[in-house]
Protein backbone atom coordinates (compact mmCIF):
# COMPACT_ATOMS: atom_id res chain seq x y z
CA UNK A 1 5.83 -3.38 5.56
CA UNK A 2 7.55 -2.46 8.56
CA UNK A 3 5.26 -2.70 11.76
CA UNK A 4 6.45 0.50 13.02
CA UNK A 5 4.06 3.55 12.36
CA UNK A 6 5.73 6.38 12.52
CA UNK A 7 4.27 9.86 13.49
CA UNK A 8 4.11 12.43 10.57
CA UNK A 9 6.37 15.06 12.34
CA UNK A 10 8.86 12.69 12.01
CA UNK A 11 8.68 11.77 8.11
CA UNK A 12 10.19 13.48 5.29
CA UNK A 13 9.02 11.42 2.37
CA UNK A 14 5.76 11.98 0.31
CA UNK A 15 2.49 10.57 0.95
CA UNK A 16 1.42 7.70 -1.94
CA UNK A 17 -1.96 7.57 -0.36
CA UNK A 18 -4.13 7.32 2.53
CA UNK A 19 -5.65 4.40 4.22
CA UNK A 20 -8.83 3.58 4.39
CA UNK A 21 -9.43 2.25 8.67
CA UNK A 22 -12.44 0.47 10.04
CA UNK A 23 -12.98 0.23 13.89
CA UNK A 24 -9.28 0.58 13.98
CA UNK A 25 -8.34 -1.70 11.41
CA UNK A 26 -6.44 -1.22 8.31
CA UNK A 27 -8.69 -1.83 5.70
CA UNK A 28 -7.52 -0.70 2.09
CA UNK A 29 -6.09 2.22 -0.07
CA UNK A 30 -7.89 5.02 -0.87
CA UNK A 31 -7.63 6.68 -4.58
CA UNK A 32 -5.09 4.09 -5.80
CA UNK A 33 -4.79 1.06 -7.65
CA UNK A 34 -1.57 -0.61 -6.93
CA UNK A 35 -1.09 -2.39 -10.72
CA UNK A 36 -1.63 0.90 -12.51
CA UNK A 37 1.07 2.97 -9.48
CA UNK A 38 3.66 0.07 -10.39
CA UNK A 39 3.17 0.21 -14.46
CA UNK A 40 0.76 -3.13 -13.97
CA UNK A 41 -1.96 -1.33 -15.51
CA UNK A 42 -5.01 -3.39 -14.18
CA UNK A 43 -3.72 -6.70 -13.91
CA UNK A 44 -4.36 -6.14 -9.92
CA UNK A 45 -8.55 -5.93 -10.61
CA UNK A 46 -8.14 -9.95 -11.51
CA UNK A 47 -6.63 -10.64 -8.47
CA UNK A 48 -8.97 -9.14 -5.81
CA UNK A 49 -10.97 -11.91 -5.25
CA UNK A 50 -7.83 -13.71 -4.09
CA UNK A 51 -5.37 -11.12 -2.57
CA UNK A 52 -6.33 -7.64 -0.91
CA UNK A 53 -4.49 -4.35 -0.87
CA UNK A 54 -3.22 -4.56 2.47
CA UNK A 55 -2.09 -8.09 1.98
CA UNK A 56 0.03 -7.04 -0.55
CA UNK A 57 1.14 -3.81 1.35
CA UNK A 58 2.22 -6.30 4.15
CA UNK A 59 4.15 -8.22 2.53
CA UNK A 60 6.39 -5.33 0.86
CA UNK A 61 9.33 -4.11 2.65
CA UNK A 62 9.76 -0.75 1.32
CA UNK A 63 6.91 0.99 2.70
CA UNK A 64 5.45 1.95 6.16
CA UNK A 65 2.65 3.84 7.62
CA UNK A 66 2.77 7.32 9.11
CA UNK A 67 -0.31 8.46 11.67
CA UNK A 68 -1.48 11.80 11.05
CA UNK A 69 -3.45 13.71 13.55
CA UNK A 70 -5.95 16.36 12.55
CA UNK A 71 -6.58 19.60 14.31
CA UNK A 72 -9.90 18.54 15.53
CA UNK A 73 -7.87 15.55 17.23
CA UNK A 74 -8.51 12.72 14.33
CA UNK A 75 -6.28 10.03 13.83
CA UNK A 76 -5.53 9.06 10.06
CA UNK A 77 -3.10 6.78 8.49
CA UNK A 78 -1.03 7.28 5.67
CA UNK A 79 1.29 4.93 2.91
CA UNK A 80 4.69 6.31 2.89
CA UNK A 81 8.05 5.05 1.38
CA UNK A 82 11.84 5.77 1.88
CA UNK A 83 12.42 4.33 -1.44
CA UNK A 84 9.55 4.77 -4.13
CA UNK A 85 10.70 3.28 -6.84
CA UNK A 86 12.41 0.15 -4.76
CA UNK A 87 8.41 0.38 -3.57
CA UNK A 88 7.14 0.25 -6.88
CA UNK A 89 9.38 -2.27 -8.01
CA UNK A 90 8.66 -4.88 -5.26
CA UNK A 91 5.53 -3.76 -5.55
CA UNK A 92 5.41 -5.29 -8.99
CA UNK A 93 7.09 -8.52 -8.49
CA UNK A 94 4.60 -8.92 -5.64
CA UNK A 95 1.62 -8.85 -7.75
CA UNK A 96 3.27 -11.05 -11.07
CA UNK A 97 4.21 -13.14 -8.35
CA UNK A 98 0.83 -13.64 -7.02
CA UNK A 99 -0.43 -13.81 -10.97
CA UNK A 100 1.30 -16.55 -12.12
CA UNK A 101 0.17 -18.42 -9.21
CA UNK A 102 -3.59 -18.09 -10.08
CA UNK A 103 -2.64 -18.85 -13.61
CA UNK A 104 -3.81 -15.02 -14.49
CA UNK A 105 -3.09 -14.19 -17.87
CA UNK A 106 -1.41 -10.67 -18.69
């Protein structure tokens, strides 16, 4: 993931999801499982315990965050991509990748 985070005036691609922050840290996804957005189905749910959201996130180059601001001044983060299906795609050798590692079985 690129360690830039852009500001939402200046992004023209779709939102995949939120982020889920913590004493302004970046915590998780909200409202999406990764396996199931790549065609995974829930292979990811076995690998939790070993590897988070964001850790996969980070190591994917196709996707960035965008900071949203509210009107009541609150900062938000969002998942964005260039490239969705590049996303999805690296996305999903990320994840076999980490699989056949742990010896998970498909």
């Amino acid at each position: 993931m690129s360690s830039e985070i852009r500001k939402s005036e200046q992004v023209t691609t779709r939102r995949i999801c939120f982020i889920t922050e913590n004493c302004e840290s970046f915590e998780g996804l909200e409202d999406l499982t990764l396996s199931e957005y790549c065609g995974l189905g829930r292979l990811h749910d076995k690998l939790l315990d070993s590897i988070s959201d964001m850790e996969l996130i980070i190591e994917c180059l196709n996707c960035y965050l965008v900071e949203h601001t509210a009107l009541e001044g609150a900062v938000f983060h969002a998942l964005h991509s260039d490239n969705e299906q590049a996303f999805k795609s690296e996305l999903r050798n990320k994840i076999l990748s980490h699989a056949s590692k742990l010896k998970v079985v498909l």
